[in-house]
C-alpha atoms as a PDB file:
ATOM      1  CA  UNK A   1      49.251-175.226 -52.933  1.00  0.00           C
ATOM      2  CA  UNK A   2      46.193-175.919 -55.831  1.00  0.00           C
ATOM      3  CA  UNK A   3      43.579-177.528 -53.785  1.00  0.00           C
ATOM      4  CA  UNK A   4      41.009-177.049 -56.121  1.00  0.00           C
ATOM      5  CA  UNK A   5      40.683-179.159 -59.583  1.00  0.00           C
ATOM      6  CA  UNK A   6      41.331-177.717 -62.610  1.00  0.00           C
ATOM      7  CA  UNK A   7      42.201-174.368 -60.947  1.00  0.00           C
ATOM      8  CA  UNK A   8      43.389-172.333 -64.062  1.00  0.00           C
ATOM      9  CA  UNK A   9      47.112-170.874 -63.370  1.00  0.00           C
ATOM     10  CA  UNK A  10      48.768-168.463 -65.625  1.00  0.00           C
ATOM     11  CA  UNK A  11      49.601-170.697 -68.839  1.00  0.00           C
ATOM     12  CA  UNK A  12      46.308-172.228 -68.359  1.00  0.00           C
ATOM     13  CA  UNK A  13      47.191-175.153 -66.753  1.00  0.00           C
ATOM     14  CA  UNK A  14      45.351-177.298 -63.719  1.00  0.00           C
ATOM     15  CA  UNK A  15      47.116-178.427 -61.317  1.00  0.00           C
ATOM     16  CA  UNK A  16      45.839-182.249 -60.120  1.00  0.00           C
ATOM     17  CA  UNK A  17      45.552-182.637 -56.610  1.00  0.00           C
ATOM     18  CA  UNK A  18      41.798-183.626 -55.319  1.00  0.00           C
ATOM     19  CA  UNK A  19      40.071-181.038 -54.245  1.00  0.00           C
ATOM     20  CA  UNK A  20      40.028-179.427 -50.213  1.00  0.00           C
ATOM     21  CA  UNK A  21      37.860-181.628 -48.239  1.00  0.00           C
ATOM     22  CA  UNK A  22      37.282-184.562 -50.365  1.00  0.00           C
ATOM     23  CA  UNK A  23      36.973-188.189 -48.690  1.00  0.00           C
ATOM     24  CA  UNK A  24      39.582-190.195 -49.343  1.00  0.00           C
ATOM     25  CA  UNK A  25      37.825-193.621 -50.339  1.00  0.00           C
ATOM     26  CA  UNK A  26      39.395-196.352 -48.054  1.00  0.00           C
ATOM     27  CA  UNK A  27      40.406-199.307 -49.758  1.00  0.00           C
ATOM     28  CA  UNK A  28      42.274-202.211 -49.066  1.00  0.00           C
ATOM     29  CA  UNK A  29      43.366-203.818 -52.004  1.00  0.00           C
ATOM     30  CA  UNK A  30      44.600-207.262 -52.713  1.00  0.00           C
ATOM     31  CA  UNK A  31      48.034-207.933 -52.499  1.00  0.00           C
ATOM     32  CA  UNK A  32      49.917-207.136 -55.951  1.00  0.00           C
ATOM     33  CA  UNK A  33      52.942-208.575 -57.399  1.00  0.00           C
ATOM     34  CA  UNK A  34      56.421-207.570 -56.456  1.00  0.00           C
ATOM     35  CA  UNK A  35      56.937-206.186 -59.969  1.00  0.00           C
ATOM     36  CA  UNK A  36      53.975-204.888 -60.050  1.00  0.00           C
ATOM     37  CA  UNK A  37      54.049-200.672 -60.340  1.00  0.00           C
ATOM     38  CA  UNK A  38      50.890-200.594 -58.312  1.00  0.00           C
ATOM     39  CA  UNK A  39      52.884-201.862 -55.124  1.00  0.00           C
ATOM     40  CA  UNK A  40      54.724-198.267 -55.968  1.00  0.00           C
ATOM     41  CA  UNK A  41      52.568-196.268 -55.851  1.00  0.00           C
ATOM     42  CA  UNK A  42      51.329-194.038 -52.945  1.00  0.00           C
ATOM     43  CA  UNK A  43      48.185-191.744 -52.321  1.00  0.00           C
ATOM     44  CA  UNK A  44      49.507-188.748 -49.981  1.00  0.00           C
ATOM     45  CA  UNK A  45      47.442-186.966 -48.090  1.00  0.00           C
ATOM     46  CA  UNK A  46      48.276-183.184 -47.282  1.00  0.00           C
ATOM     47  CA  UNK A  47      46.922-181.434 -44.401  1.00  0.00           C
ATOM     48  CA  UNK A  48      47.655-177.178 -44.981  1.00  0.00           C
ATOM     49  CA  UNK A  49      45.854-173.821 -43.512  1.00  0.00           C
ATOM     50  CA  UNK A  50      43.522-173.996 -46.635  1.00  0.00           C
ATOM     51  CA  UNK A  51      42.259-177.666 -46.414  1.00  0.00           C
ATOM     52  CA  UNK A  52      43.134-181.441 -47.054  1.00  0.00           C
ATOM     53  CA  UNK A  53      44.523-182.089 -50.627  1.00  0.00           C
ATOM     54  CA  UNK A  54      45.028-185.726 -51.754  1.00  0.00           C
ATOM     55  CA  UNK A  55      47.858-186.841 -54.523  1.00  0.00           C
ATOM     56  CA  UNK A  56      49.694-189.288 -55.460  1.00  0.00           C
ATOM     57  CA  UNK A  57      53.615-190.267 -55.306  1.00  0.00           C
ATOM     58  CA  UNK A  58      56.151-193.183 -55.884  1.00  0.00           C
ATOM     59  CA  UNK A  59      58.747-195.005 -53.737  1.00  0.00           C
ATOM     60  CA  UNK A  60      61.940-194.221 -55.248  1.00  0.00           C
ATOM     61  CA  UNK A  61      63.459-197.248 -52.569  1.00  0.00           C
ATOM     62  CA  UNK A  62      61.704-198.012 -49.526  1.00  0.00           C
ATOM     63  CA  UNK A  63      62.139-195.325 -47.643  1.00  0.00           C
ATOM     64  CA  UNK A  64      62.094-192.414 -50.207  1.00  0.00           C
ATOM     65  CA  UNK A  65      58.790-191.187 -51.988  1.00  0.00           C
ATOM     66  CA  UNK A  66      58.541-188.854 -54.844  1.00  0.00           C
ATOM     67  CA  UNK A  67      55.945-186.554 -55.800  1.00  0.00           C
ATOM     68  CA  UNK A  68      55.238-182.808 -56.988  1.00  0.00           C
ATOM     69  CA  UNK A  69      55.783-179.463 -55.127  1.00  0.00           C
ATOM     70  CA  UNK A  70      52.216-178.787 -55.006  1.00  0.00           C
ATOM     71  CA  UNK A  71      51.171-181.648 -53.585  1.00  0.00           C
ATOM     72  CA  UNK A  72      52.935-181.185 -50.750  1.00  0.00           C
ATOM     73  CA  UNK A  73      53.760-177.166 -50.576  1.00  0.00           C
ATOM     74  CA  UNK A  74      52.519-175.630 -47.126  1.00  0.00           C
ATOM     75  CA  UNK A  75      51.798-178.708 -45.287  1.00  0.00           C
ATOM     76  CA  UNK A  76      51.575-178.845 -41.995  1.00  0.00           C
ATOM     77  CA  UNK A  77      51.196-182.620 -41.960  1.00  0.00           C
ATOM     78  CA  UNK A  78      51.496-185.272 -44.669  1.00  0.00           C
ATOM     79  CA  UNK A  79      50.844-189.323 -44.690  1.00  0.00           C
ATOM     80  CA  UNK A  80      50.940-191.838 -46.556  1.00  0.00           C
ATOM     81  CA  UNK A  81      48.903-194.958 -47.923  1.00  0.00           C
ATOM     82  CA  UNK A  82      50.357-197.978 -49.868  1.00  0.00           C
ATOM     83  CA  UNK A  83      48.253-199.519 -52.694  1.00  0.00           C
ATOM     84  CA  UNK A  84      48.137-202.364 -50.057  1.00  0.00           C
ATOM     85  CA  UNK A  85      46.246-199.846 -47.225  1.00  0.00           C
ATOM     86  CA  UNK A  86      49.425-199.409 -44.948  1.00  0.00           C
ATOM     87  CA  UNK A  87      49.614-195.708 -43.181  1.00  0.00           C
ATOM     88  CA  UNK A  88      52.572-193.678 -42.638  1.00  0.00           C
ATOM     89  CA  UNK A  89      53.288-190.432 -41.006  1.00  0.00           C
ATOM     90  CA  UNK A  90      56.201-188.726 -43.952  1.00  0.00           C
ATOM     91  CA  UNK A  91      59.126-187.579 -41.228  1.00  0.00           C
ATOM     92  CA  UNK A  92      61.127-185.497 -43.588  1.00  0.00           C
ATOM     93  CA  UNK A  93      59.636-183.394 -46.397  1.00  0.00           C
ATOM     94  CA  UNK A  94      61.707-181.173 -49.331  1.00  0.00           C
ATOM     95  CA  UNK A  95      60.253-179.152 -52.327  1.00  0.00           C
ATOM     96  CA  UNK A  96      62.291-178.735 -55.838  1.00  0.00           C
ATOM     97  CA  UNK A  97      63.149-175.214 -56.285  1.00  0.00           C
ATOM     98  CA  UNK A  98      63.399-175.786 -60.375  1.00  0.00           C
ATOM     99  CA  UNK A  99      60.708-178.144 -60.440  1.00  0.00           C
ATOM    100  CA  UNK A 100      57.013-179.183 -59.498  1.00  0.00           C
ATOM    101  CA  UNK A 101      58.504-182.030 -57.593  1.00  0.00           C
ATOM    102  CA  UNK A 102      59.052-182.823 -54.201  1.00  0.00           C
ATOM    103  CA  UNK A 103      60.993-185.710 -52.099  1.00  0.00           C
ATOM    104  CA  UNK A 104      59.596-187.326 -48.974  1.00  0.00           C
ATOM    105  CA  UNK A 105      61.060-189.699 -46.329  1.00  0.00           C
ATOM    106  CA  UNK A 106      59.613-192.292 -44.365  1.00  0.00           C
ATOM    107  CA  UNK A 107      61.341-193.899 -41.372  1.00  0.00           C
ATOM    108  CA  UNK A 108      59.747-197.671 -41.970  1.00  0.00           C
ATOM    109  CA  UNK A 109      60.513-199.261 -45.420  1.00  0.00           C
ATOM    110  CA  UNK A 110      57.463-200.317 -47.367  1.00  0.00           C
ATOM    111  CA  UNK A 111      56.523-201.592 -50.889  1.00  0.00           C
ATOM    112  CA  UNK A 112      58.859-202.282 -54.212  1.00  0.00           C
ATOM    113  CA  UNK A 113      60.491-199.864 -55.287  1.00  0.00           C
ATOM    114  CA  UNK A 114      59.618-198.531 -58.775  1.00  0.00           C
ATOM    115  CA  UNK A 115      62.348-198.844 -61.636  1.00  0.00           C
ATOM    116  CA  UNK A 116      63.674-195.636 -63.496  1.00  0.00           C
ATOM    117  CA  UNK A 117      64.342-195.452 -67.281  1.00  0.00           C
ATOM    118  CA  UNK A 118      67.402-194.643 -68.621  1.00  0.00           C
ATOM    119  CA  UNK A 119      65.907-191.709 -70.869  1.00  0.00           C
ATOM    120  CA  UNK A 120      63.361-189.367 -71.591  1.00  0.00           C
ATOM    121  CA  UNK A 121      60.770-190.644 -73.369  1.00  0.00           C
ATOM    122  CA  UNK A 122      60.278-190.089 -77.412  1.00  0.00           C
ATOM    123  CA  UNK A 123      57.297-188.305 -79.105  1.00  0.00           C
ATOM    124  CA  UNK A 124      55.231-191.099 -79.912  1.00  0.00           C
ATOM    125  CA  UNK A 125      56.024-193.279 -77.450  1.00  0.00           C
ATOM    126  CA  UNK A 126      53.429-195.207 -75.233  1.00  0.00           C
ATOM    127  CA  UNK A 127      52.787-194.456 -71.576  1.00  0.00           C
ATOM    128  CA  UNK A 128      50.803-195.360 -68.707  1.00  0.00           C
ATOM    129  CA  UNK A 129      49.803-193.177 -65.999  1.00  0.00           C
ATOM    130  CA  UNK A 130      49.386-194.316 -62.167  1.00  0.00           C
ATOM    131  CA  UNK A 131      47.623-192.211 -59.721  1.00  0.00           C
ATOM    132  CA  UNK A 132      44.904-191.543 -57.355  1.00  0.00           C
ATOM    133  CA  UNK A 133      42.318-190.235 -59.356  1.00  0.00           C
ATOM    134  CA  UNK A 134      40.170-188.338 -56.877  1.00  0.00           C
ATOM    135  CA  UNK A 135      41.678-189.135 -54.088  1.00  0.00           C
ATOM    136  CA  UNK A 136      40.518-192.955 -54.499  1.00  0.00           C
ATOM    137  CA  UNK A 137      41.007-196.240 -55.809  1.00  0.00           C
ATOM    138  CA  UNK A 138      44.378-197.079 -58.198  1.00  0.00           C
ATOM    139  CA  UNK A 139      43.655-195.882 -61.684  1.00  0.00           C
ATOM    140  CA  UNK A 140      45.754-196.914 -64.917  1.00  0.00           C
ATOM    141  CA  UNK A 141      45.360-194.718 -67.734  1.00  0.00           C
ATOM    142  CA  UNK A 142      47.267-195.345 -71.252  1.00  0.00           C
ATOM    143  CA  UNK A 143      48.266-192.847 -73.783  1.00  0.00           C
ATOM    144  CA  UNK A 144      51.309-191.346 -76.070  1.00  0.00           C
ATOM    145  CA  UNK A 145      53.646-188.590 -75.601  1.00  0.00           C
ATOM    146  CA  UNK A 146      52.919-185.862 -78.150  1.00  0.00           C
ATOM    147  CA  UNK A 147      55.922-183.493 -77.276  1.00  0.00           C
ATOM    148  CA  UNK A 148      57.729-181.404 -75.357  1.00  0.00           C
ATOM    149  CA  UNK A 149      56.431-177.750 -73.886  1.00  0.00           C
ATOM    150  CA  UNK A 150      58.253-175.205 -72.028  1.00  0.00           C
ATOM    151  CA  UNK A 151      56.223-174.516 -68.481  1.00  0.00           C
ATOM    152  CA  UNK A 152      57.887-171.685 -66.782  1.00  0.00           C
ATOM    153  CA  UNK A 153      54.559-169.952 -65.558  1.00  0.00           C
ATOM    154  CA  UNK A 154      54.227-173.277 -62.867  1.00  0.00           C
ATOM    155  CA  UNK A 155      58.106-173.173 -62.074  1.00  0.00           C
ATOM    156  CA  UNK A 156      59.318-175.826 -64.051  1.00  0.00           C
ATOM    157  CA  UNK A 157      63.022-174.798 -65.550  1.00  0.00           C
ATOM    158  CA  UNK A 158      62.642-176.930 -68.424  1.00  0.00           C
ATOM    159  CA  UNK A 159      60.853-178.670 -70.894  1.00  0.00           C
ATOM    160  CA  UNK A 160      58.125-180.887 -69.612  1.00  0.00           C
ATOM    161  CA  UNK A 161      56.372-183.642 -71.132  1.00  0.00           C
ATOM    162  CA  UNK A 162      52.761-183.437 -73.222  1.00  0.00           C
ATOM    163  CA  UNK A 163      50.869-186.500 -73.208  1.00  0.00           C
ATOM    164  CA  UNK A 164      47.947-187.801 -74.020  1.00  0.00           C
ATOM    165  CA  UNK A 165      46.852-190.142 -70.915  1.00  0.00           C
ATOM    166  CA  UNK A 166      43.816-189.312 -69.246  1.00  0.00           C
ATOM    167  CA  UNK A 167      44.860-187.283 -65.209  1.00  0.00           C
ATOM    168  CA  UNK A 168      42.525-186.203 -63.075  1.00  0.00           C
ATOM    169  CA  UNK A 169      43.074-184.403 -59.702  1.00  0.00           C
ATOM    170  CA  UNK A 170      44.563-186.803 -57.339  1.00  0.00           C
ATOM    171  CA  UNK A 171      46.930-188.329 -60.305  1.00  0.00           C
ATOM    172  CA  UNK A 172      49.309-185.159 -59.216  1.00  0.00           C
ATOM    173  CA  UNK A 173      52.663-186.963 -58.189  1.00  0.00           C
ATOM    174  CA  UNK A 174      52.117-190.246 -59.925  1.00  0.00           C
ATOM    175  CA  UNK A 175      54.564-191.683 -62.001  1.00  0.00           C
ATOM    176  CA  UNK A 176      54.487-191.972 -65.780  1.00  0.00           C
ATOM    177  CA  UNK A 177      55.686-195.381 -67.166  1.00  0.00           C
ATOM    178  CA  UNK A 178      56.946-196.956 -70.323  1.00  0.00           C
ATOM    179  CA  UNK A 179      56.038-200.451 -71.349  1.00  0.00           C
ATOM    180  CA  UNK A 180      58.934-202.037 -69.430  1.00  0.00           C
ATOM    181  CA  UNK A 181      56.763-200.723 -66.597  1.00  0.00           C
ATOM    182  CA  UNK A 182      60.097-197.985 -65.878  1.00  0.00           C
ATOM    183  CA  UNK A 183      59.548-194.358 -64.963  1.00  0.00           C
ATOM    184  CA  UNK A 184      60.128-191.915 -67.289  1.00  0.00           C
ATOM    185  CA  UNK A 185      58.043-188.725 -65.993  1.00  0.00           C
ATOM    186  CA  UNK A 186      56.167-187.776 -62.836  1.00  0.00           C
ATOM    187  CA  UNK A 187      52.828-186.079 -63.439  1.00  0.00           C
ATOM    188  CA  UNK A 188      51.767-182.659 -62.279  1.00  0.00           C
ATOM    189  CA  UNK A 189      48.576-180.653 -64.141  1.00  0.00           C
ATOM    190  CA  UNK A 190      46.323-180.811 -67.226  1.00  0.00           C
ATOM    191  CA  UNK A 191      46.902-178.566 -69.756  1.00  0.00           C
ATOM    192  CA  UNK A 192      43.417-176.625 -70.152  1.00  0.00           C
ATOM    193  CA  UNK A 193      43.431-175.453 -73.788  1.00  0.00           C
ATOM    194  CA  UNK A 194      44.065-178.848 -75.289  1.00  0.00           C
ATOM    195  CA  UNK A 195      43.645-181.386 -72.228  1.00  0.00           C
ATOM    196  CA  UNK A 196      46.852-182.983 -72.401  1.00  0.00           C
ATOM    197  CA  UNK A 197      48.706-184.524 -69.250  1.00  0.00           C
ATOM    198  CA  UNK A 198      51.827-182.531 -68.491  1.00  0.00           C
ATOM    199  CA  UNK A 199      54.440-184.594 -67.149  1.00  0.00           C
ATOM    200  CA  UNK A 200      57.922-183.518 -65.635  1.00  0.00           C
ATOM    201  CA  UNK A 201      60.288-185.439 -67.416  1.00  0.00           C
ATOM    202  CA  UNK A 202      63.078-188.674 -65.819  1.00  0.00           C
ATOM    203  CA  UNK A 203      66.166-186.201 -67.461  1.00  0.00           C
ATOM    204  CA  UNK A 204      64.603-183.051 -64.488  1.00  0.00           C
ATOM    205  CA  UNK A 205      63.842-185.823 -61.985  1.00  0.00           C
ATOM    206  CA  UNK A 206      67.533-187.386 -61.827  1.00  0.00           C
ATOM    207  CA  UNK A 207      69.027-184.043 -62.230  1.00  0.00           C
ATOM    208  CA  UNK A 208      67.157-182.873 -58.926  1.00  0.00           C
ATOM    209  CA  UNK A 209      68.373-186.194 -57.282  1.00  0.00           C
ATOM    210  CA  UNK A 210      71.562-185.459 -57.369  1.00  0.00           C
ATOM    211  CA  UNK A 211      71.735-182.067 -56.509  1.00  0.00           C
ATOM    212  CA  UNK A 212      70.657-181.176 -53.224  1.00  0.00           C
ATOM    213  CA  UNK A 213      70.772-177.318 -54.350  1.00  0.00           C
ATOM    214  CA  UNK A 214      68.182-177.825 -55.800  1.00  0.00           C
ATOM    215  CA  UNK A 215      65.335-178.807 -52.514  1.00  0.00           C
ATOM    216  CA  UNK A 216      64.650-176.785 -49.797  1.00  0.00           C
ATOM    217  CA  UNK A 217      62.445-178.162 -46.854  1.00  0.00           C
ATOM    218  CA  UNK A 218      58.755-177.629 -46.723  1.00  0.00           C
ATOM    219  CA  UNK A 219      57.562-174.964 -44.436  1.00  0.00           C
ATOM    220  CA  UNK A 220      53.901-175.048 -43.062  1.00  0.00           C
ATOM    221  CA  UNK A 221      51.344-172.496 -44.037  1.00  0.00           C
END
Protein backbone atom coordinates (compact mmCIF):
# COMPACT_ATOMS: atom_id res chain seq x y z
CA UNK A 1 0.00 0.00 0.00
CA UNK A 2 1.57 3.83 -1.05
CA UNK A 3 1.61 5.54 2.21
CA UNK A 4 3.77 8.11 1.20
CA UNK A 5 2.66 11.16 -1.26
CA UNK A 6 3.76 11.33 -4.49
CA UNK A 7 5.74 8.06 -4.10
CA UNK A 8 7.00 7.57 -7.76
CA UNK A 9 5.89 3.90 -9.08
CA UNK A 10 7.08 2.48 -12.28
CA UNK A 11 5.16 4.69 -15.00
CA UNK A 12 5.83 7.56 -12.82
CA UNK A 13 2.80 7.86 -11.21
CA UNK A 14 1.84 8.89 -7.31
CA UNK A 15 -0.37 7.21 -5.75
CA UNK A 16 -2.80 9.67 -3.36
CA UNK A 17 -3.33 8.43 -0.08
CA UNK A 18 -2.04 10.92 2.90
CA UNK A 19 0.93 10.12 4.07
CA UNK A 20 1.80 7.34 7.28
CA UNK A 21 1.11 9.12 10.41
CA UNK A 22 -0.66 12.17 9.40
CA UNK A 23 -3.56 13.64 11.75
CA UNK A 24 -6.63 13.32 10.44
CA UNK A 25 -8.22 16.92 11.04
CA UNK A 26 -11.58 16.33 12.91
CA UNK A 27 -14.35 18.12 11.58
CA UNK A 28 -17.85 18.17 11.96
CA UNK A 29 -19.46 19.72 9.23
CA UNK A 30 -22.86 21.17 8.78
CA UNK A 31 -25.45 19.13 7.59
CA UNK A 32 -25.55 19.03 3.58
CA UNK A 33 -28.33 18.48 1.28
CA UNK A 34 -29.69 15.11 0.38
CA UNK A 35 -28.50 15.64 -3.20
CA UNK A 36 -25.70 16.94 -2.24
CA UNK A 37 -22.35 14.64 -3.39
CA UNK A 38 -20.64 15.78 -0.24
CA UNK A 39 -23.18 13.65 1.93
CA UNK A 40 -21.31 10.77 -0.35
CA UNK A 41 -18.45 11.04 0.29
CA UNK A 42 -16.25 9.25 2.92
CA UNK A 43 -12.63 9.78 4.38
CA UNK A 44 -11.28 6.09 5.23
CA UNK A 45 -8.84 5.59 7.43
CA UNK A 46 -6.40 2.50 7.00
CA UNK A 47 -4.52 1.07 9.76
CA UNK A 48 -1.49 -1.56 8.06
CA UNK A 49 2.10 -2.94 9.45
CA UNK A 50 3.68 0.21 7.77
CA UNK A 51 1.47 3.04 9.27
CA UNK A 52 -1.99 4.89 9.10
CA UNK A 53 -2.94 6.00 5.49
CA UNK A 54 -6.02 8.24 5.03
CA UNK A 55 -8.28 8.26 1.59
CA UNK A 56 -11.22 8.85 0.47
CA UNK A 57 -14.33 6.68 -0.92
CA UNK A 58 -18.10 6.88 -1.94
CA UNK A 59 -21.33 5.15 -0.83
CA UNK A 60 -22.42 3.26 -3.71
CA UNK A 61 -26.04 2.68 -1.41
CA UNK A 62 -25.94 2.86 2.17
CA UNK A 63 -24.26 0.16 3.08
CA UNK A 64 -21.63 -0.25 0.26
CA UNK A 65 -18.50 2.13 -0.10
CA UNK A 66 -16.17 2.33 -2.96
CA UNK A 67 -12.69 3.23 -3.13
CA UNK A 68 -9.15 2.15 -4.63
CA UNK A 69 -7.01 -0.99 -3.92
CA UNK A 70 -4.37 0.99 -2.39
CA UNK A 71 -6.19 2.64 -0.10
CA UNK A 72 -7.18 -0.15 1.51
CA UNK A 73 -4.48 -3.06 0.48
CA UNK A 74 -2.89 -4.72 3.73
CA UNK A 75 -5.13 -3.36 6.29
CA UNK A 76 -5.47 -4.68 9.29
CA UNK A 77 -8.26 -2.30 10.26
CA UNK A 78 -10.26 0.27 8.30
CA UNK A 79 -13.11 3.02 9.39
CA UNK A 80 -14.97 5.25 8.23
CA UNK A 81 -16.11 9.04 8.57
CA UNK A 82 -19.17 10.68 6.84
CA UNK A 83 -18.84 14.31 5.61
CA UNK A 84 -21.33 14.76 8.55
CA UNK A 85 -18.52 13.28 11.34
CA UNK A 86 -20.30 9.81 11.85
CA UNK A 87 -17.65 6.75 12.56
CA UNK A 88 -17.84 3.34 11.32
CA UNK A 89 -15.85 0.25 11.77
CA UNK A 90 -15.88 -1.29 7.57
CA UNK A 91 -17.00 -5.21 8.44
CA UNK A 92 -16.26 -6.63 5.07
CA UNK A 93 -13.39 -5.48 2.83
CA UNK A 94 -12.51 -6.76 -1.10
CA UNK A 95 -9.71 -5.51 -3.49
CA UNK A 96 -10.20 -5.47 -7.54
CA UNK A 97 -7.84 -7.83 -9.03
CA UNK A 98 -8.00 -5.75 -12.60
CA UNK A 99 -8.28 -2.56 -11.00
CA UNK A 100 -7.03 0.08 -8.34
CA UNK A 101 -10.40 -0.22 -6.75
CA UNK A 102 -11.73 -1.74 -3.86
CA UNK A 103 -15.41 -2.40 -2.28
CA UNK A 104 -16.22 -2.02 1.40
CA UNK A 105 -19.27 -2.91 3.56
CA UNK A 106 -20.70 -1.39 6.44
CA UNK A 107 -23.34 -3.06 8.63
CA UNK A 108 -25.34 0.44 9.58
CA UNK A 109 -26.69 2.44 6.55
CA UNK A 110 -25.51 6.02 6.39
CA UNK A 111 -25.59 9.04 3.99
CA UNK A 112 -27.15 9.41 0.19
CA UNK A 113 -26.07 7.45 -1.96
CA UNK A 114 -24.10 8.93 -4.90
CA UNK A 115 -25.65 8.60 -8.54
CA UNK A 116 -23.67 6.77 -11.40
CA UNK A 117 -23.50 8.00 -15.04
CA UNK A 118 -24.52 6.10 -17.72
CA UNK A 119 -21.05 6.51 -19.64
CA UNK A 120 -17.59 7.25 -19.63
CA UNK A 121 -16.88 10.56 -19.79
CA UNK A 122 -15.70 12.48 -23.22
CA UNK A 123 -12.33 14.29 -23.76
CA UNK A 124 -13.25 17.65 -22.99
CA UNK A 125 -15.73 17.18 -20.74
CA UNK A 126 -15.98 18.99 -17.27
CA UNK A 127 -15.40 17.27 -13.94
CA UNK A 128 -15.26 17.78 -10.37
CA UNK A 129 -13.23 15.94 -8.01
CA UNK A 130 -14.31 15.06 -4.24
CA UNK A 131 -11.86 13.91 -1.76
CA UNK A 132 -9.98 14.26 1.37
CA UNK A 133 -7.18 16.21 0.49
CA UNK A 134 -4.67 15.42 3.21
CA UNK A 135 -6.50 13.54 5.15
CA UNK A 136 -8.82 16.68 6.08
CA UNK A 137 -11.59 18.82 5.39
CA UNK A 138 -13.99 18.14 1.99
CA UNK A 139 -12.23 19.60 -0.98
CA UNK A 140 -13.94 20.29 -4.52
CA UNK A 141 -11.64 20.64 -7.26
CA UNK A 142 -12.88 21.36 -11.05
CA UNK A 143 -11.20 20.46 -14.22
CA UNK A 144 -11.55 18.63 -17.86
CA UNK A 145 -10.78 15.27 -19.04
CA UNK A 146 -7.89 15.42 -21.50
CA UNK A 147 -7.87 11.63 -22.54
CA UNK A 148 -7.48 8.33 -22.08
CA UNK A 149 -3.96 6.44 -20.97
CA UNK A 150 -3.21 2.89 -20.66
CA UNK A 151 -1.85 2.21 -16.81
CA UNK A 152 -0.76 -1.32 -16.63
CA UNK A 153 2.46 -0.63 -14.45
CA UNK A 154 -0.29 0.21 -11.27
CA UNK A 155 -2.59 -2.85 -12.30
CA UNK A 156 -5.21 -1.23 -14.02
CA UNK A 157 -6.42 -3.61 -17.17
CA UNK A 158 -7.58 -0.80 -19.08
CA UNK A 159 -7.64 2.56 -20.10
CA UNK A 160 -7.94 5.06 -17.33
CA UNK A 161 -8.93 8.52 -17.33
CA UNK A 162 -6.40 11.83 -17.62
CA UNK A 163 -7.73 14.84 -16.15
CA UNK A 164 -6.95 17.93 -15.31
CA UNK A 165 -8.52 18.54 -11.64
CA UNK A 166 -6.24 19.33 -9.02
CA UNK A 167 -5.68 15.58 -6.35
CA UNK A 168 -3.67 15.54 -3.68
CA UNK A 169 -2.93 12.56 -1.34
CA UNK A 170 -5.99 11.80 0.57
CA UNK A 171 -8.28 12.46 -2.76
CA UNK A 172 -7.28 8.54 -3.50
CA UNK A 173 -10.82 6.81 -3.70
CA UNK A 174 -12.92 9.85 -4.31
CA UNK A 175 -15.29 9.99 -6.91
CA UNK A 176 -15.06 11.99 -10.12
CA UNK A 177 -18.34 13.76 -11.16
CA UNK A 178 -20.00 15.28 -14.16
CA UNK A 179 -22.14 18.36 -13.94
CA UNK A 180 -25.33 16.39 -13.21
CA UNK A 181 -23.31 15.78 -10.05
CA UNK A 182 -23.17 11.64 -11.44
CA UNK A 183 -20.05 9.53 -11.14
CA UNK A 184 -18.19 8.85 -13.93
CA UNK A 185 -14.55 7.84 -12.53
CA UNK A 186 -13.03 7.09 -9.14
CA UNK A 187 -9.63 8.67 -8.55
CA UNK A 188 -6.40 6.91 -7.76
CA UNK A 189 -2.70 8.81 -8.40
CA UNK A 190 -1.16 11.88 -10.08
CA UNK A 191 0.57 11.41 -13.01
CA UNK A 192 4.23 12.85 -12.22
CA UNK A 193 5.56 13.89 -15.65
CA UNK A 194 2.63 16.09 -16.55
CA UNK A 195 0.52 16.37 -13.17
CA UNK A 196 -2.63 15.18 -14.40
CA UNK A 197 -5.31 13.32 -12.14
CA UNK A 198 -5.65 9.72 -13.25
CA UNK A 199 -8.99 8.49 -12.80
CA UNK A 200 -10.35 4.81 -13.23
CA UNK A 201 -13.09 5.14 -15.43
CA UNK A 202 -17.50 4.33 -14.59
CA UNK A 203 -17.17 1.61 -17.89
CA UNK A 204 -14.06 -0.52 -15.25
CA UNK A 205 -16.10 0.39 -12.16
CA UNK A 206 -19.55 -1.30 -13.32
CA UNK A 207 -17.72 -4.01 -15.01
CA UNK A 208 -16.04 -4.96 -11.54
CA UNK A 209 -19.59 -4.68 -9.95
CA UNK A 210 -20.88 -7.21 -11.58
CA UNK A 211 -18.37 -9.66 -11.59
CA UNK A 212 -17.38 -10.98 -8.43
CA UNK A 213 -14.25 -12.71 -10.25
CA UNK A 214 -12.96 -9.99 -10.28
CA UNK A 215 -12.42 -9.05 -5.96
CA UNK A 216 -10.70 -11.01 -3.69
CA UNK A 217 -10.82 -10.13 0.13
CA UNK A 218 -8.22 -8.00 1.76
CA UNK A 219 -5.64 -9.78 3.74
CA UNK A 220 -3.69 -7.90 6.56
CA UNK A 221 -0.04 -7.15 6.31
Amino acid sequence: MALVAGVALAVGAGACVAPPGHSAAVVTAPAAPPDDPRAATVRIRSETCDGIGVGSGFLLDAHTIITNRHVVEGATKLSVETYEGDHLSVDVASQGRVADLAILKIKKGIGQAARLATDDPAAGSHIRAFGYSGGGPMRVTGGTVKGYTADWELGNKGQVIQATVEIRPGNSGGPALDDADRVVGVVYAIELQTKLALIVPLSTLTGVLHDPGLLRPVKAC
